[in-house]
C-alpha atoms as a PDB file:
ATOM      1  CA  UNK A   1     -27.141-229.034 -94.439  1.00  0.00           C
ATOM      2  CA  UNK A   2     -25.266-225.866 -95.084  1.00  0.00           C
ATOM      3  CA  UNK A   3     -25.734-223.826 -97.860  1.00  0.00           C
ATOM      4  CA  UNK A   4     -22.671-224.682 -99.265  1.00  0.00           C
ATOM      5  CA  UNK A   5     -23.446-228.296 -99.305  1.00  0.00           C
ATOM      6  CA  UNK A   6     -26.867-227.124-100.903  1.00  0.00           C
ATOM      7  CA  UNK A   7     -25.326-225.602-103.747  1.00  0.00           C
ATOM      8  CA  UNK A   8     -22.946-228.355-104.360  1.00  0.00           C
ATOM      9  CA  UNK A   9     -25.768-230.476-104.555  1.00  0.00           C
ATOM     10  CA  UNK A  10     -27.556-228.621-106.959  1.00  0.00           C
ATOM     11  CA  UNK A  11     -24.652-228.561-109.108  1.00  0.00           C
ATOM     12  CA  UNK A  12     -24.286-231.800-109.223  1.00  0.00           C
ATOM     13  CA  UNK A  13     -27.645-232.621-110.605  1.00  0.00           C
ATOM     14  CA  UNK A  14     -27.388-230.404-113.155  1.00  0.00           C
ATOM     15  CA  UNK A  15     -30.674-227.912-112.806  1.00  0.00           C
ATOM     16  CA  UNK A  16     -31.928-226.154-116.322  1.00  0.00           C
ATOM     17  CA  UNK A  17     -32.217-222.974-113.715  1.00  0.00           C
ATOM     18  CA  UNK A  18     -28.856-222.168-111.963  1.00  0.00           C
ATOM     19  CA  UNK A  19     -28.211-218.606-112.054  1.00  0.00           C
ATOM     20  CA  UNK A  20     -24.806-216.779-112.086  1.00  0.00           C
ATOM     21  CA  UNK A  21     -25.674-215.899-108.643  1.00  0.00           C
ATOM     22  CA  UNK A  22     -25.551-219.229-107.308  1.00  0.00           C
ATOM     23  CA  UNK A  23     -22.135-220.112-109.331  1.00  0.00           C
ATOM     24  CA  UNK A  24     -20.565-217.084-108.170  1.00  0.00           C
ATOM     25  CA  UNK A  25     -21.741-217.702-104.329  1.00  0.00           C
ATOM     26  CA  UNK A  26     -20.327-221.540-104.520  1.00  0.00           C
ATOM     27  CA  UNK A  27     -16.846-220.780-106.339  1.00  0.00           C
ATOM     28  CA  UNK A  28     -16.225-217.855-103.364  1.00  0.00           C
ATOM     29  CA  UNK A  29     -17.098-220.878-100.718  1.00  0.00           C
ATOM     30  CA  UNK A  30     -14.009-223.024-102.861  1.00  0.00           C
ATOM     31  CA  UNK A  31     -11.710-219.649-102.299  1.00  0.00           C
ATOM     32  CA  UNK A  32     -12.228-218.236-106.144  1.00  0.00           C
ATOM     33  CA  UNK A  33     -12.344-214.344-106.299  1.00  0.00           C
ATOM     34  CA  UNK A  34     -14.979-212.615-109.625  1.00  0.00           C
ATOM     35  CA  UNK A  35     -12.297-210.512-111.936  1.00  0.00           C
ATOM     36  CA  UNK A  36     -14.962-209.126-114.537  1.00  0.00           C
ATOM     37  CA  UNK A  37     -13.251-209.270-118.022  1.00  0.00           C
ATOM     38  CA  UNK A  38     -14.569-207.071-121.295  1.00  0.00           C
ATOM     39  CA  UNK A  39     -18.020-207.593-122.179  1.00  0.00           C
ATOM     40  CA  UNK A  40     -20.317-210.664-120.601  1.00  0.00           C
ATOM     41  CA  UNK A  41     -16.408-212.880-119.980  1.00  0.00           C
ATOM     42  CA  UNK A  42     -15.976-213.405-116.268  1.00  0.00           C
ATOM     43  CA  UNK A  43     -12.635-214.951-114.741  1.00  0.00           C
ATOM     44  CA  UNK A  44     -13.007-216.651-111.013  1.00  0.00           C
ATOM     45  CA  UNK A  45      -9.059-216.729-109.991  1.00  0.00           C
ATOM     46  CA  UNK A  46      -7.679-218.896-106.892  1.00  0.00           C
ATOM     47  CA  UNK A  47      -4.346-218.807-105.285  1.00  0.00           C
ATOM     48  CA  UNK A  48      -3.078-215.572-107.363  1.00  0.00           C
ATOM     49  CA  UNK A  49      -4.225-216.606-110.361  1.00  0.00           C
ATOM     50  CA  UNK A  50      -2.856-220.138-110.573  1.00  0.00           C
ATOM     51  CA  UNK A  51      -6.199-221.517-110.811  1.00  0.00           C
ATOM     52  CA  UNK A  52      -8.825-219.790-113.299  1.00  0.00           C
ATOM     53  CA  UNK A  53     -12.421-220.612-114.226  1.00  0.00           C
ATOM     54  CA  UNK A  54     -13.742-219.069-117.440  1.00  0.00           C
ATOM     55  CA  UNK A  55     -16.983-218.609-118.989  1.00  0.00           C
ATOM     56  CA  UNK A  56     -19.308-215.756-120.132  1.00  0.00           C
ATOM     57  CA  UNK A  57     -21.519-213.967-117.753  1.00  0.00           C
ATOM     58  CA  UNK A  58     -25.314-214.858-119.118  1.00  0.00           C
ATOM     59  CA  UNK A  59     -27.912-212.240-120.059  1.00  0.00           C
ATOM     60  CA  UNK A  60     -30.483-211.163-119.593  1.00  0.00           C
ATOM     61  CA  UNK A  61     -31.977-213.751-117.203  1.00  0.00           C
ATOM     62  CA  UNK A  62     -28.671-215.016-115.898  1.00  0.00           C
ATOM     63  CA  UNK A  63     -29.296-218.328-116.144  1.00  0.00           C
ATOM     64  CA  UNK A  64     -25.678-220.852-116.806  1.00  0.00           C
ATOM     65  CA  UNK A  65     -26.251-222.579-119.798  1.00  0.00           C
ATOM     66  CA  UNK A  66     -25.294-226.848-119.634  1.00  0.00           C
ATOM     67  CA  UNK A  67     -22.086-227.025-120.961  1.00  0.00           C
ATOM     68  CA  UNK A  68     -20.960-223.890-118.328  1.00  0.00           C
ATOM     69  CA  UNK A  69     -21.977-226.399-115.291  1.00  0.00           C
ATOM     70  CA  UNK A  70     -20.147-228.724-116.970  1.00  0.00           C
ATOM     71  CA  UNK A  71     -17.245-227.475-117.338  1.00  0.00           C
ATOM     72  CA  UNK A  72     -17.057-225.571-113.238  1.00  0.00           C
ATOM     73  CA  UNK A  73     -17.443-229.017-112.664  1.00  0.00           C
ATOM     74  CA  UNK A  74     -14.830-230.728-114.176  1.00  0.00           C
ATOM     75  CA  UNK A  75     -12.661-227.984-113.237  1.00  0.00           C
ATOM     76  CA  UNK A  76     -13.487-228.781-109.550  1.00  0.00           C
ATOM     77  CA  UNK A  77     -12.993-232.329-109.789  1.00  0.00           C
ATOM     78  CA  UNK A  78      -9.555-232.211-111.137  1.00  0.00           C
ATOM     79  CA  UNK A  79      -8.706-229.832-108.805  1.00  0.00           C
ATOM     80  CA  UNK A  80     -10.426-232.045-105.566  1.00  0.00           C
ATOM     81  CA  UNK A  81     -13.261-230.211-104.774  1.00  0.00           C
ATOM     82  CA  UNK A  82     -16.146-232.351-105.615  1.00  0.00           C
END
């Protein structure tokens, strides 16, 4: 199982732990690029910006809240990715 496939996985079962780190790690694998935005807002931006994932960068511990997985998720789904 690829790490990829690992990370899809735990996205889909919705862990109270998954960090930025991981997000950021499986939207590069789906071909999104990190634009950092002002303050904690972070843009991930696919095919020259046609495709754009929003949300706010957690802090301290980095840790996405619910309704952030949530919504990466429905993103990918609509677009075909899950």
């Amino acid at each position: 199982m690829s790490k990829k496939d690992k990370l899809i996985g735990r996205l889909l079962n919705k862990p109270k732990d998954f960090t930025f780190d991981e997000m950021e790690s499986l939207l590069k694998y789906f071909g999104y690029e990190l634009k950092q935005g002002s303050g904690s807002g972070v843009k991930f931006i696919k095919d020259g910006g046609n495709e754009v994932i929003n949300f706010h960068k957690p802090h301290p511990n980095g840790i996405l809240k619910r309704y952030v997985l949530d919504q990466v998720m429905d993103k990918l789904r609509k677009d075909g990715l899950l």
